[in-house]
PDB file of N, CA and C in Angstrom:
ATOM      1  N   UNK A   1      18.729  10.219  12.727  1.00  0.00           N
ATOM      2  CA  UNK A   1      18.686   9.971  11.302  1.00  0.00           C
ATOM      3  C   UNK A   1      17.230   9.760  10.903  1.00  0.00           C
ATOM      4  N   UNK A   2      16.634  10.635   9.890  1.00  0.00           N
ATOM      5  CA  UNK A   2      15.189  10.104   9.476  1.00  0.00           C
ATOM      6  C   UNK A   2      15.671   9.496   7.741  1.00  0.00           C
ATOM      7  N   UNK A   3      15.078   7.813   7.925  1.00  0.00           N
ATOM      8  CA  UNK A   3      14.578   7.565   6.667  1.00  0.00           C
ATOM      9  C   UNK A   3      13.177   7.925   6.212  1.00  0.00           C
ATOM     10  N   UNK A   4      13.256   8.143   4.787  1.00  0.00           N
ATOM     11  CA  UNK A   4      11.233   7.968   4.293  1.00  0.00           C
ATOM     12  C   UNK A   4      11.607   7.037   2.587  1.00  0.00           C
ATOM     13  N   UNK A   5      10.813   6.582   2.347  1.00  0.00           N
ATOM     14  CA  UNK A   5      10.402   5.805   1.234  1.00  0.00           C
ATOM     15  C   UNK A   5       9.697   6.973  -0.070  1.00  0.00           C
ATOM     16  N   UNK A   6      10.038   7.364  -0.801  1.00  0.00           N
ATOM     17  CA  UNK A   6       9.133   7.993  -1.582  1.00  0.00           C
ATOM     18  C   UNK A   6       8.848   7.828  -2.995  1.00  0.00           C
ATOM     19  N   UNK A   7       7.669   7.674  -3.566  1.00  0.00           N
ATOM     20  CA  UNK A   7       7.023   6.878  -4.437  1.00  0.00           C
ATOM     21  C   UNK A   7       6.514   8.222  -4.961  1.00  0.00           C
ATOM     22  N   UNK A   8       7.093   8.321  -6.131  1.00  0.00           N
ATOM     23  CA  UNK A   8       6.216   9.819  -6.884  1.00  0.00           C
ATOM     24  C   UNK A   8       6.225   9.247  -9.121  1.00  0.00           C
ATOM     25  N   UNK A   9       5.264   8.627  -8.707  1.00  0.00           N
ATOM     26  CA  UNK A   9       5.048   8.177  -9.904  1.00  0.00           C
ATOM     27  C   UNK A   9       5.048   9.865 -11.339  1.00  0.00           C
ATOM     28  N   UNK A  10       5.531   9.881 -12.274  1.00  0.00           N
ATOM     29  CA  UNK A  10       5.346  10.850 -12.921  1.00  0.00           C
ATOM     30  C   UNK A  10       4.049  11.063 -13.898  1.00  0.00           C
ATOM     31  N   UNK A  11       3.798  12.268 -13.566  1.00  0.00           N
ATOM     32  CA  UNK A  11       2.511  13.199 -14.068  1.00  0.00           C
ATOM     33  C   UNK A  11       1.009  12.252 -13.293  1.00  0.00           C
ATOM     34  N   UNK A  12       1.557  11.588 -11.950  1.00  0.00           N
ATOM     35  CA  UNK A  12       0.347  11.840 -10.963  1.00  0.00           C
ATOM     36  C   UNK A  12       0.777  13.425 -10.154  1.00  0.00           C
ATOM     37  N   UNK A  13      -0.429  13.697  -9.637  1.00  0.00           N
ATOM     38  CA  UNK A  13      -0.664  14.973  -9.213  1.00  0.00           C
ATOM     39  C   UNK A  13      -0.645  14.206  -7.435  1.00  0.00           C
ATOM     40  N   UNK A  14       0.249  13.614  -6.710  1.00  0.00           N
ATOM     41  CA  UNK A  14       0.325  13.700  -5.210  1.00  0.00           C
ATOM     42  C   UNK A  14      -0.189  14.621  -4.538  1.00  0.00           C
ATOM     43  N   UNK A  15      -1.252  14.251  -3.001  1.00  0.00           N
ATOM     44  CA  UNK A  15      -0.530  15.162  -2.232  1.00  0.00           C
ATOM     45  C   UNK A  15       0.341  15.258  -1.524  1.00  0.00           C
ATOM     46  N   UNK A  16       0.251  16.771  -1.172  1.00  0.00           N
ATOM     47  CA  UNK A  16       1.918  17.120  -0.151  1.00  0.00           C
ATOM     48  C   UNK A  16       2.261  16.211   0.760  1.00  0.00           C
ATOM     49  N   UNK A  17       1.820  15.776   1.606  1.00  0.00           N
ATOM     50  CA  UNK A  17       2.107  14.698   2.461  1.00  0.00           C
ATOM     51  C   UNK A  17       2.947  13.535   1.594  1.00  0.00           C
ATOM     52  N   UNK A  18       2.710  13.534   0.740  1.00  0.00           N
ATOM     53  CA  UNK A  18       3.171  12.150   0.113  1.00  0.00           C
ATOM     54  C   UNK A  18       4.493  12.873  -0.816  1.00  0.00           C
ATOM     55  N   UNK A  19       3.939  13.712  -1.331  1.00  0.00           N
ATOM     56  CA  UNK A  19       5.387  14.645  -2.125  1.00  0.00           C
ATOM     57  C   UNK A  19       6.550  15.020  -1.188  1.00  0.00           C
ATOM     58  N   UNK A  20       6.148  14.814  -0.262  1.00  0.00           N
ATOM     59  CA  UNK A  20       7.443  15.280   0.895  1.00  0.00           C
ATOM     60  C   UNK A  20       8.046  13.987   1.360  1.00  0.00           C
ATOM     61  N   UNK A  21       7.529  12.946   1.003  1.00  0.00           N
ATOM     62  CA  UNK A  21       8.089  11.422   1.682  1.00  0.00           C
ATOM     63  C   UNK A  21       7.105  10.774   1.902  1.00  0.00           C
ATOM     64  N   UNK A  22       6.980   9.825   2.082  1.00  0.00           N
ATOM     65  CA  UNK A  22       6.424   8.381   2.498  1.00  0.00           C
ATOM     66  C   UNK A  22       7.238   7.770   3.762  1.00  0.00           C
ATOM     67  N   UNK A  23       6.690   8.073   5.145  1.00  0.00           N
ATOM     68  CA  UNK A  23       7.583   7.381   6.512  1.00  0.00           C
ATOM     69  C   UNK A  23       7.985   6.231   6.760  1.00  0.00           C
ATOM     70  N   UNK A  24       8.886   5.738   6.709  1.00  0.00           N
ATOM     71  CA  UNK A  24       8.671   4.157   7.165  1.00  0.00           C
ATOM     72  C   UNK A  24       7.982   3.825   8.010  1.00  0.00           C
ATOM     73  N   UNK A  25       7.268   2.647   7.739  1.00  0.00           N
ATOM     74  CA  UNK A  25       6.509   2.404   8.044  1.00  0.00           C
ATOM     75  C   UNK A  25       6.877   1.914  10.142  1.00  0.00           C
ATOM     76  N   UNK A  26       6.162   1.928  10.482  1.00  0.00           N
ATOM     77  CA  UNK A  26       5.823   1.486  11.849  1.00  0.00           C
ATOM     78  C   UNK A  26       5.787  -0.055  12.067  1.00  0.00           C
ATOM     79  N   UNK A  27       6.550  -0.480  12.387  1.00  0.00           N
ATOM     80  CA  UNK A  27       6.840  -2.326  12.202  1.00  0.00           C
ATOM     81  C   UNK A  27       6.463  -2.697  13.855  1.00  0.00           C
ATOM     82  N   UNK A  28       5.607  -3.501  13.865  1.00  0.00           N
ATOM     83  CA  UNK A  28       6.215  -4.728  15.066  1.00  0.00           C
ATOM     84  C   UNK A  28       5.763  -6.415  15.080  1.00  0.00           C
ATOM     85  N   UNK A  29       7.305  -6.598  15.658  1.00  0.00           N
ATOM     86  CA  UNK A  29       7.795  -8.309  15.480  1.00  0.00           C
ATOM     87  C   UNK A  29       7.919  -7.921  13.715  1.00  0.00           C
ATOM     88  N   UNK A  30       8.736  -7.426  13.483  1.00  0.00           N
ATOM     89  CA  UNK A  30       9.165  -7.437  12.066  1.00  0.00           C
ATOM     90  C   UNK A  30       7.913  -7.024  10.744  1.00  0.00           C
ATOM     91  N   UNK A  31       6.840  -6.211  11.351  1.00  0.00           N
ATOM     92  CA  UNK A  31       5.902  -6.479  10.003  1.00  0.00           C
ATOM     93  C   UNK A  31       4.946  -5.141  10.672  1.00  0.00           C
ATOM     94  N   UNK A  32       4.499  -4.331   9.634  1.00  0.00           N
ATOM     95  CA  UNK A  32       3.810  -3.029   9.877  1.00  0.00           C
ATOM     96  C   UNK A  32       2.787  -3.135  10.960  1.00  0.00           C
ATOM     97  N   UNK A  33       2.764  -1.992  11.839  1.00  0.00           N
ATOM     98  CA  UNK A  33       1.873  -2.304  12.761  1.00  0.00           C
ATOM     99  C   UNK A  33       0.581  -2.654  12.555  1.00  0.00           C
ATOM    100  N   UNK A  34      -0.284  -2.112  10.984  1.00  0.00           N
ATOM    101  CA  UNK A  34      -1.306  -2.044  10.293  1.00  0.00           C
ATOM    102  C   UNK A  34      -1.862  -3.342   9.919  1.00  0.00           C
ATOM    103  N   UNK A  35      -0.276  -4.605   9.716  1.00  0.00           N
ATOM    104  CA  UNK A  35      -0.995  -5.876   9.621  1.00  0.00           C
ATOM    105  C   UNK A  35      -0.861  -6.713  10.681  1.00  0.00           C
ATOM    106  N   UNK A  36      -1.077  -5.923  11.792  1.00  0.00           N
ATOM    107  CA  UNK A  36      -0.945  -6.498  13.465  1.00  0.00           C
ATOM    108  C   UNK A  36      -1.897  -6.214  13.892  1.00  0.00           C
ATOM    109  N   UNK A  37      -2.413  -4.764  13.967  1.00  0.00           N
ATOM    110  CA  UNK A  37      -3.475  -4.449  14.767  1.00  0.00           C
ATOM    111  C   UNK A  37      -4.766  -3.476  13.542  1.00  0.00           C
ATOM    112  N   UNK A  38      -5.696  -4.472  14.014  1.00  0.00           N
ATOM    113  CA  UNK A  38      -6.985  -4.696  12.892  1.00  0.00           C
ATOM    114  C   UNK A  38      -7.304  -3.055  12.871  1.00  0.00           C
ATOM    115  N   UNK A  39      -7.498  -2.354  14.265  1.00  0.00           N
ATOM    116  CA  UNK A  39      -7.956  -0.808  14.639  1.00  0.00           C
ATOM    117  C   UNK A  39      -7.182  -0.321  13.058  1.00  0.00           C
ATOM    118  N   UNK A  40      -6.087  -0.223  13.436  1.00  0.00           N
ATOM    119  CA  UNK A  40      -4.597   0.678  12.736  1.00  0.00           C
ATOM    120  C   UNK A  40      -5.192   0.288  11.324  1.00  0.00           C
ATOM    121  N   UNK A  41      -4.837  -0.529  10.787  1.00  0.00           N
ATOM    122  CA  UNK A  41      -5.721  -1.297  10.016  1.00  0.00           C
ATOM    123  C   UNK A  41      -6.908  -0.588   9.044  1.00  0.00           C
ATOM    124  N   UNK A  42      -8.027  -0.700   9.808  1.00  0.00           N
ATOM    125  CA  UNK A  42      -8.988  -0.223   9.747  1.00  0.00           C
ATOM    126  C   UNK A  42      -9.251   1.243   9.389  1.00  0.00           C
ATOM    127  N   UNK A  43      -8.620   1.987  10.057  1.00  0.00           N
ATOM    128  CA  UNK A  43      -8.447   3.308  10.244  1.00  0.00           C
ATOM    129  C   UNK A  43      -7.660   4.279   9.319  1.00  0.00           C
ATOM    130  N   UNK A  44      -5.973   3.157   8.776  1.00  0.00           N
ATOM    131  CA  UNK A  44      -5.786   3.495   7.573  1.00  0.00           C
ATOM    132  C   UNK A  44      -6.899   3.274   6.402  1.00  0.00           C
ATOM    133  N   UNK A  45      -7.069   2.285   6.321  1.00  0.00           N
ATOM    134  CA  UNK A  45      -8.205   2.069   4.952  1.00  0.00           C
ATOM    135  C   UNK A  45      -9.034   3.242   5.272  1.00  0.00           C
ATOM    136  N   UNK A  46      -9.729   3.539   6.104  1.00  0.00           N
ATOM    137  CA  UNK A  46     -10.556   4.689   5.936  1.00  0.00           C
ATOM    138  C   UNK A  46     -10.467   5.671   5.397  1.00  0.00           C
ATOM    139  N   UNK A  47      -9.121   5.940   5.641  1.00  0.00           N
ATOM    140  CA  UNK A  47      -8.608   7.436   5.305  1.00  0.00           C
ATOM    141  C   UNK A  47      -8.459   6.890   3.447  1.00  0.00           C
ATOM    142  N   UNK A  48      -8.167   5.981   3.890  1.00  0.00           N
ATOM    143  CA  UNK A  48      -7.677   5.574   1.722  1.00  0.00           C
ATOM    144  C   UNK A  48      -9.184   5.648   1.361  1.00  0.00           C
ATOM    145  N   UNK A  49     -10.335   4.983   1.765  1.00  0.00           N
ATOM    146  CA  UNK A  49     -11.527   5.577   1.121  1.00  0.00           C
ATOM    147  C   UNK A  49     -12.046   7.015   1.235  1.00  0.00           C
ATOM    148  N   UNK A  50     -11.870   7.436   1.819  1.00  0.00           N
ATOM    149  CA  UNK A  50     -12.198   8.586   2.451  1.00  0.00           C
ATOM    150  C   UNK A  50     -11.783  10.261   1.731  1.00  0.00           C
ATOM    151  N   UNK A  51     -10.383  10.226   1.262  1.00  0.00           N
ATOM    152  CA  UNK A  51      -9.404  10.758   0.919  1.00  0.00           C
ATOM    153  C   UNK A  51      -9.024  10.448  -0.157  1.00  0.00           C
ATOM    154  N   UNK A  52      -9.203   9.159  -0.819  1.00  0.00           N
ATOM    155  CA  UNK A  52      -8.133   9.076  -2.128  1.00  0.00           C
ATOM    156  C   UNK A  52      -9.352   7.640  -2.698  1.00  0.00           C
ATOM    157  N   UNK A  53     -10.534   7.915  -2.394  1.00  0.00           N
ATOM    158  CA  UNK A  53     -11.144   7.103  -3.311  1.00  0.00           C
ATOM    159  C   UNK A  53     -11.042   5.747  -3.334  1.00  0.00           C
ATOM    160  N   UNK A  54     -10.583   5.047  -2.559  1.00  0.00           N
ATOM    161  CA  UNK A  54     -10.376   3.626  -2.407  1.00  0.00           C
ATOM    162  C   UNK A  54     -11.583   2.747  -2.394  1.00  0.00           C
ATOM    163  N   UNK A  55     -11.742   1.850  -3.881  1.00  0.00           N
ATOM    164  CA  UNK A  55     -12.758   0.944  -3.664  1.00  0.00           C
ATOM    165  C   UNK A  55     -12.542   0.178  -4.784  1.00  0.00           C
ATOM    166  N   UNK A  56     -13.868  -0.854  -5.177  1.00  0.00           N
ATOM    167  CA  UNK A  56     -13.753  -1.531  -6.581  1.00  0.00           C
ATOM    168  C   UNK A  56     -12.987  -1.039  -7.239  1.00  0.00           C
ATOM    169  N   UNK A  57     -12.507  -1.688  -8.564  1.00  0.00           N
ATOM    170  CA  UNK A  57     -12.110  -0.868 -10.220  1.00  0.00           C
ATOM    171  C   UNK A  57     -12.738  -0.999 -11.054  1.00  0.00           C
ATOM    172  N   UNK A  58     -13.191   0.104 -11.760  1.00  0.00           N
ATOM    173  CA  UNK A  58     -13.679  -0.530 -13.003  1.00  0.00           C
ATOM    174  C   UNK A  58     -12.824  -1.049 -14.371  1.00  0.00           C
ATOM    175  N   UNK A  59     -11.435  -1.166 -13.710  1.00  0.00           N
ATOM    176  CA  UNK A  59     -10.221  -1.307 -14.734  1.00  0.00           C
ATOM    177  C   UNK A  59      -9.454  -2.081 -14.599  1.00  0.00           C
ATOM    178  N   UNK A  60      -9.437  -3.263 -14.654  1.00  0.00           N
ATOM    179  CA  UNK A  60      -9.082  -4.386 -13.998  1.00  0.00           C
ATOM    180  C   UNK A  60      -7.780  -3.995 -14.316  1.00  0.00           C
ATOM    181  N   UNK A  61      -7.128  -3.494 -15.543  1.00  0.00           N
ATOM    182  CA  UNK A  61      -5.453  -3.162 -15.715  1.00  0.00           C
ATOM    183  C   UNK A  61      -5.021  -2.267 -14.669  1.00  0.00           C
ATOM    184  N   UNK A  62      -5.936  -1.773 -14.119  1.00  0.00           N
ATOM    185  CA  UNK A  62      -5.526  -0.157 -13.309  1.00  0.00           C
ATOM    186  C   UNK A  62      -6.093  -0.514 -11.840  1.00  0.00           C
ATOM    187  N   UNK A  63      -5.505  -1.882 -11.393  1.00  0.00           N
ATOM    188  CA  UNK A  63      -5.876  -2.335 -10.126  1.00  0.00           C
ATOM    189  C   UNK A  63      -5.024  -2.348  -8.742  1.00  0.00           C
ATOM    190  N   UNK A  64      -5.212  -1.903  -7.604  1.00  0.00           N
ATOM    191  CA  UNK A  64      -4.266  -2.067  -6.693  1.00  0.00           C
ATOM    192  C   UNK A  64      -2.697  -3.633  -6.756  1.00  0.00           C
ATOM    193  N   UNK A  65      -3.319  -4.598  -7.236  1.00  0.00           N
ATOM    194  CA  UNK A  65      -2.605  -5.533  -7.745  1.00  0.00           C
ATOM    195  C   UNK A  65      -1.829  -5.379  -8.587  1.00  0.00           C
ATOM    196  N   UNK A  66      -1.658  -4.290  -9.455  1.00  0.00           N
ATOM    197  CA  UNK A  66      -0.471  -3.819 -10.408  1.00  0.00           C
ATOM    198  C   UNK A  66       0.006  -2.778 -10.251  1.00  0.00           C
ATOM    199  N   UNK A  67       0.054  -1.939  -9.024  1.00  0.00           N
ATOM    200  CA  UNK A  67       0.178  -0.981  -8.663  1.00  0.00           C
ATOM    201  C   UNK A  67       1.586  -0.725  -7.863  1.00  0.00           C
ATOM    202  N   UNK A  68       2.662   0.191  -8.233  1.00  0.00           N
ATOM    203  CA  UNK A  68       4.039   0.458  -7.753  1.00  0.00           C
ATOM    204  C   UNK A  68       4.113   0.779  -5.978  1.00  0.00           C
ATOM    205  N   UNK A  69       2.796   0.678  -5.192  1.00  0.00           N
ATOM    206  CA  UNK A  69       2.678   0.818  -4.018  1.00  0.00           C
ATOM    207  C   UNK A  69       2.283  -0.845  -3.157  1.00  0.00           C
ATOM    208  N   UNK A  70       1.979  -1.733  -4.018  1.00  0.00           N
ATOM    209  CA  UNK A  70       1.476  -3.224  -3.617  1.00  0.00           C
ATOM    210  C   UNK A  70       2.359  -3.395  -3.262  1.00  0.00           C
ATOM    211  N   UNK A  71       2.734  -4.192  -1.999  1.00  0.00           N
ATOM    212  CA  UNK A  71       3.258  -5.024  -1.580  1.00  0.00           C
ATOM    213  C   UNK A  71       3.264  -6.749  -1.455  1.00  0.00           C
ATOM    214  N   UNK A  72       3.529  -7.308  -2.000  1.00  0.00           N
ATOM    215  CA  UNK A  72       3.447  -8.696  -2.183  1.00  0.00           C
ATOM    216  C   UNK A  72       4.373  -9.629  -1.921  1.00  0.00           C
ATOM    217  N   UNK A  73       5.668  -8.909  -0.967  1.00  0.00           N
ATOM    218  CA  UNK A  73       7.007  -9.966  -0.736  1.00  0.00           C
ATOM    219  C   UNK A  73       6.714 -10.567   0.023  1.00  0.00           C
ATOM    220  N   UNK A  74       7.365 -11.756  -0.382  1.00  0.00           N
ATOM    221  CA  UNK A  74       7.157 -13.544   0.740  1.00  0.00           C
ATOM    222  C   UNK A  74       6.928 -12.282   2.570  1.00  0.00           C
ATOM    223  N   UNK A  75       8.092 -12.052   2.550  1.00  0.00           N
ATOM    224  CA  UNK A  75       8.215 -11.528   4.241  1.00  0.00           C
ATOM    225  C   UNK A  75       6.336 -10.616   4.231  1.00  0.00           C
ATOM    226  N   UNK A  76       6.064  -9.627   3.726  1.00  0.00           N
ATOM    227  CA  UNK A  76       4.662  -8.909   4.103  1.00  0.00           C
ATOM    228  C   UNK A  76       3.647  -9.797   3.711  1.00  0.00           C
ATOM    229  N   UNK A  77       3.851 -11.081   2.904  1.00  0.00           N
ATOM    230  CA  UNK A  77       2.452 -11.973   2.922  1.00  0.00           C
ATOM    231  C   UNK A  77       2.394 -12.680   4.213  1.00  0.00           C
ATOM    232  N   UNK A  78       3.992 -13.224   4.820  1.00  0.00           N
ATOM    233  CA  UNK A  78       3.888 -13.956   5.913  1.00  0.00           C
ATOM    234  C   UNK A  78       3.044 -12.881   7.263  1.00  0.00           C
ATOM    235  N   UNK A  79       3.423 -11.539   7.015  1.00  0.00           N
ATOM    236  CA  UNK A  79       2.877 -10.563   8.044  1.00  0.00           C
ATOM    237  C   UNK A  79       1.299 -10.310   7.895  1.00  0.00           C
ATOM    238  N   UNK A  80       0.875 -10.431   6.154  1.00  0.00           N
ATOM    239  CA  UNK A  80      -0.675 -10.796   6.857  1.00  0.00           C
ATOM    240  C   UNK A  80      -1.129 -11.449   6.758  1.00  0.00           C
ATOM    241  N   UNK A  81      -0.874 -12.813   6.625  1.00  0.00           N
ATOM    242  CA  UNK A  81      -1.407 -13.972   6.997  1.00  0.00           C
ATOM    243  C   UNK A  81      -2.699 -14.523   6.362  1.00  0.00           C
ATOM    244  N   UNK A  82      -2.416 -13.867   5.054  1.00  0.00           N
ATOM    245  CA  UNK A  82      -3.789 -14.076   3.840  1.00  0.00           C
ATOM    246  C   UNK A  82      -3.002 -14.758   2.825  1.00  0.00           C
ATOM    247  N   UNK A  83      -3.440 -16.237   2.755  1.00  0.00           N
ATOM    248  CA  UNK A  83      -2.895 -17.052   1.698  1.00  0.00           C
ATOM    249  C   UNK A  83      -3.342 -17.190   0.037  1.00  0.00           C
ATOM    250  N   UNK A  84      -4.772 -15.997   0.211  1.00  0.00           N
ATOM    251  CA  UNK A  84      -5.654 -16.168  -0.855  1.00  0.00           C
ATOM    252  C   UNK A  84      -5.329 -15.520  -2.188  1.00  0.00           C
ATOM    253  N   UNK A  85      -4.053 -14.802  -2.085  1.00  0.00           N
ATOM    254  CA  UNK A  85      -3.381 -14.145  -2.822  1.00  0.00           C
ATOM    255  C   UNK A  85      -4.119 -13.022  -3.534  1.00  0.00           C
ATOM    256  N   UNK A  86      -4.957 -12.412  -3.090  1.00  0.00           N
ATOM    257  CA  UNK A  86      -6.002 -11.319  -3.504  1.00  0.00           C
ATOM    258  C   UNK A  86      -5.629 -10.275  -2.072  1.00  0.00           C
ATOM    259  N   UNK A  87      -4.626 -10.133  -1.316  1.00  0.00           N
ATOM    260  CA  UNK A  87      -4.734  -9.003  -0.275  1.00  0.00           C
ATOM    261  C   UNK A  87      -3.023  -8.701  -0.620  1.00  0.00           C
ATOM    262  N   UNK A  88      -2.954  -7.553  -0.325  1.00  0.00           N
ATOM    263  CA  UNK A  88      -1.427  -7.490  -0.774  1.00  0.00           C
ATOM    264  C   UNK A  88      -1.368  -5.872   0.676  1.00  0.00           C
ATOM    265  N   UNK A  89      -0.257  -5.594   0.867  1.00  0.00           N
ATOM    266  CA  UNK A  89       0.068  -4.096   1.804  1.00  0.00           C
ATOM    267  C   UNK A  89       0.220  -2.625   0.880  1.00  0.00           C
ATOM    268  N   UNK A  90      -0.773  -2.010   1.047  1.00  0.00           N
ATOM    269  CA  UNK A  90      -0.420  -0.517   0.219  1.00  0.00           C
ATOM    270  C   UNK A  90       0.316   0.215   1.336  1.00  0.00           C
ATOM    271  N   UNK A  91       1.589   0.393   0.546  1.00  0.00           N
ATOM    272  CA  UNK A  91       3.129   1.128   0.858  1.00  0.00           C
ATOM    273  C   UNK A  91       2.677   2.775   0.998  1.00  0.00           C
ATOM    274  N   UNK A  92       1.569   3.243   0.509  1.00  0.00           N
ATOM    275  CA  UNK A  92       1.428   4.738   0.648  1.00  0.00           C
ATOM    276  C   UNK A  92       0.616   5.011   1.651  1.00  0.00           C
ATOM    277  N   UNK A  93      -0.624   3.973   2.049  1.00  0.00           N
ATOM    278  CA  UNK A  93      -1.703   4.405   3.300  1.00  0.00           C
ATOM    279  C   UNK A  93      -1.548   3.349   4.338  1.00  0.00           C
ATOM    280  N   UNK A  94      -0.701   2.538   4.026  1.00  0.00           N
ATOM    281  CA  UNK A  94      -0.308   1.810   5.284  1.00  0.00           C
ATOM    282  C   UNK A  94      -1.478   1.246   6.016  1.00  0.00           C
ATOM    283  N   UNK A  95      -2.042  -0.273   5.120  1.00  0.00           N
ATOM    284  CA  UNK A  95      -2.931  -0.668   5.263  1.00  0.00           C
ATOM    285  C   UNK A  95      -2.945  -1.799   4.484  1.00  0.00           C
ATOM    286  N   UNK A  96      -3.958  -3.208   4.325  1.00  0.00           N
ATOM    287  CA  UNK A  96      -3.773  -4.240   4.099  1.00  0.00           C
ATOM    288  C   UNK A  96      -5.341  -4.001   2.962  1.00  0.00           C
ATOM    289  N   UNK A  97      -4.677  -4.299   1.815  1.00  0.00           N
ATOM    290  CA  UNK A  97      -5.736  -3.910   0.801  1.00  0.00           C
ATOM    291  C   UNK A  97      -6.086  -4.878  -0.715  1.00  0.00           C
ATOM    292  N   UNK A  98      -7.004  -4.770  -0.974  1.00  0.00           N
ATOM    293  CA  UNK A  98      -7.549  -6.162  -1.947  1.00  0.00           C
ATOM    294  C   UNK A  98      -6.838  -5.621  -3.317  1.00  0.00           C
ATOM    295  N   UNK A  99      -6.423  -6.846  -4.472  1.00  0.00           N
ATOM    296  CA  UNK A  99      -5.396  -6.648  -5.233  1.00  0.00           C
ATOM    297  C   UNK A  99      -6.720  -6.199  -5.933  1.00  0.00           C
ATOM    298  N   UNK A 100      -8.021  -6.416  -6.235  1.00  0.00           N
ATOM    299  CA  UNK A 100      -8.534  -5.823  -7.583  1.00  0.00           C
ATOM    300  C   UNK A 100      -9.462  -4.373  -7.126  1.00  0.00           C
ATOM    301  N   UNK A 101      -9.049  -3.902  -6.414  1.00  0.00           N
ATOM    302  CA  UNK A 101      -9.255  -2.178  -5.554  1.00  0.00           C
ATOM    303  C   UNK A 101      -8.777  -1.392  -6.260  1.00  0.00           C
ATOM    304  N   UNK A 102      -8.940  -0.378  -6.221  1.00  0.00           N
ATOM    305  CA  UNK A 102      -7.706   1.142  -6.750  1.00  0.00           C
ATOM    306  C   UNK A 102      -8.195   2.151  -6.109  1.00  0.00           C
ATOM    307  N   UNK A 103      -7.465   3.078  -6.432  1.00  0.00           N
ATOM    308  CA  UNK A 103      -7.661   4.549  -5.386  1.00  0.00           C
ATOM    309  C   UNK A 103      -6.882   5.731  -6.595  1.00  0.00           C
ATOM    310  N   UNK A 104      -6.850   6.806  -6.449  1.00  0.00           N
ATOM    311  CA  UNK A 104      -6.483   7.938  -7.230  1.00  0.00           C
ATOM    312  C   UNK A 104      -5.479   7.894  -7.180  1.00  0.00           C
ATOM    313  N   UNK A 105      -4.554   6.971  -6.273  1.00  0.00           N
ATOM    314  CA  UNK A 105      -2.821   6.967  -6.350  1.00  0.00           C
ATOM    315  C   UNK A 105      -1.999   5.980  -7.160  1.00  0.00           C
ATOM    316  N   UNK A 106      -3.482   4.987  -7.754  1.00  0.00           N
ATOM    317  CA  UNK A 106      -2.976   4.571  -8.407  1.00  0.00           C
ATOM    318  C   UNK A 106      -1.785   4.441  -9.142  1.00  0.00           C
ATOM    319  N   UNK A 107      -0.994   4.128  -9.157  1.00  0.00           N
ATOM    320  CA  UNK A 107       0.335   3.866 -10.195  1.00  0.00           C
ATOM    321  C   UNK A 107       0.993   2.760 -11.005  1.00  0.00           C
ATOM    322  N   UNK A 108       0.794   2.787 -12.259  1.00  0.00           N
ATOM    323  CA  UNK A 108       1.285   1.475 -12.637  1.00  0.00           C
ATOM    324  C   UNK A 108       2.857   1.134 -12.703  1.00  0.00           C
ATOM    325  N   UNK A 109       3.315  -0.492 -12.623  1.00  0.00           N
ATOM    326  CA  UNK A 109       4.610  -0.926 -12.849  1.00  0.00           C
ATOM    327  C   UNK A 109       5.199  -1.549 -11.563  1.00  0.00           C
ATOM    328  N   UNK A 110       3.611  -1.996 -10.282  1.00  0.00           N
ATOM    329  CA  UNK A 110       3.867  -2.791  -9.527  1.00  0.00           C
ATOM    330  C   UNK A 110       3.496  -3.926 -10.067  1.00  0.00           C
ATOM    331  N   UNK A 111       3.279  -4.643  -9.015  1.00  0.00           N
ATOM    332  CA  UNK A 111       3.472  -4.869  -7.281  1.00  0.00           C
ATOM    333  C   UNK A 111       4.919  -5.122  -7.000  1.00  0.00           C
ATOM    334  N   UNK A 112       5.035  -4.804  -5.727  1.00  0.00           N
ATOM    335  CA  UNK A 112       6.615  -5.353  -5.319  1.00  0.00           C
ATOM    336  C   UNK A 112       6.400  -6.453  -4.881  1.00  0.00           C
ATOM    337  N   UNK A 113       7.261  -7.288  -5.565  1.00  0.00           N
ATOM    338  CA  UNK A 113       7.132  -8.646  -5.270  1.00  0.00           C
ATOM    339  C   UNK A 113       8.639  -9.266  -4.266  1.00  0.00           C
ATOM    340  N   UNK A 114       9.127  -8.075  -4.230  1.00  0.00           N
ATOM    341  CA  UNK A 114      11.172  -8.388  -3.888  1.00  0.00           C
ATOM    342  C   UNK A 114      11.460  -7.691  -3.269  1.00  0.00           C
ATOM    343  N   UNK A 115      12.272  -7.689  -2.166  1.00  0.00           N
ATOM    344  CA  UNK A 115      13.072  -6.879  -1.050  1.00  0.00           C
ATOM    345  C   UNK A 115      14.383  -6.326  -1.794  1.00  0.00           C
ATOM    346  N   UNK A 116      14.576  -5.200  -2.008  1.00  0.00           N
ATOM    347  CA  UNK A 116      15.717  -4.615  -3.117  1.00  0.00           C
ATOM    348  C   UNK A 116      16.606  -4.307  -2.057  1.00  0.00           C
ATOM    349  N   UNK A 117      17.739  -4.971  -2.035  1.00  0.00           N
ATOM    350  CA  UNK A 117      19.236  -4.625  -1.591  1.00  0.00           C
ATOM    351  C   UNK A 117      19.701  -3.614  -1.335  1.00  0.00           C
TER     352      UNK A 117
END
């Protein structure tokens, strides 16, 4: 059985990789491998700067922190272990990322703040 997650905000222009699905993510001890191991980590963010523009905003409305890919539920804050409430999990590059950031995938009508049933 393959699940994928897919996030296709309307009249963003995705790429294919992402238009075809979003994978679930890679978990261990219950929480993405990305906020376990710093490398993984690391390596996603790269590709999010690298690839899709990931850095400051100059739009504070149009910030990774309001964004339909943030992750912010009790369970993924306990997984990264940042109480400062400025780091949240981006659901599309699978990586642990600052709430006032953005990238070209921007999407508004986050953060997820709730585990949906």
């Amino acid at each position: 059985m393959k699940i994928e997650i897919k996030i296709s905000p309307d009249g963003l222009d995705l790429p294919k990789e992402i238009q075809d699905g979003i994978p679930v993510d890679k978990m261990q001890d219950a929480c993405p491998v990305a906020t376990q191991d710093p490398m993984i980590n690391a390596e996603n963010k790269q590709v999010a700067i690298d690839d899709f523009n990931y850095g400051p905003s100059t739009n504070p409305e149009e910030a990774c922190g309001s964004c339909t890919a943030y992750n912010i539920t009790p369970e993924m804050l306990e997984c990264i272990g940042d109480d400062s409430g400025m780091v949240g999990y981006c659901q599309m590059y699978k990586f642990m990322c600052a709430a006032d950031n953005v990238c070209d995938s921007y999407a508004s009508g986050g953060p997820i703040e709730d585990l949906v049933a």
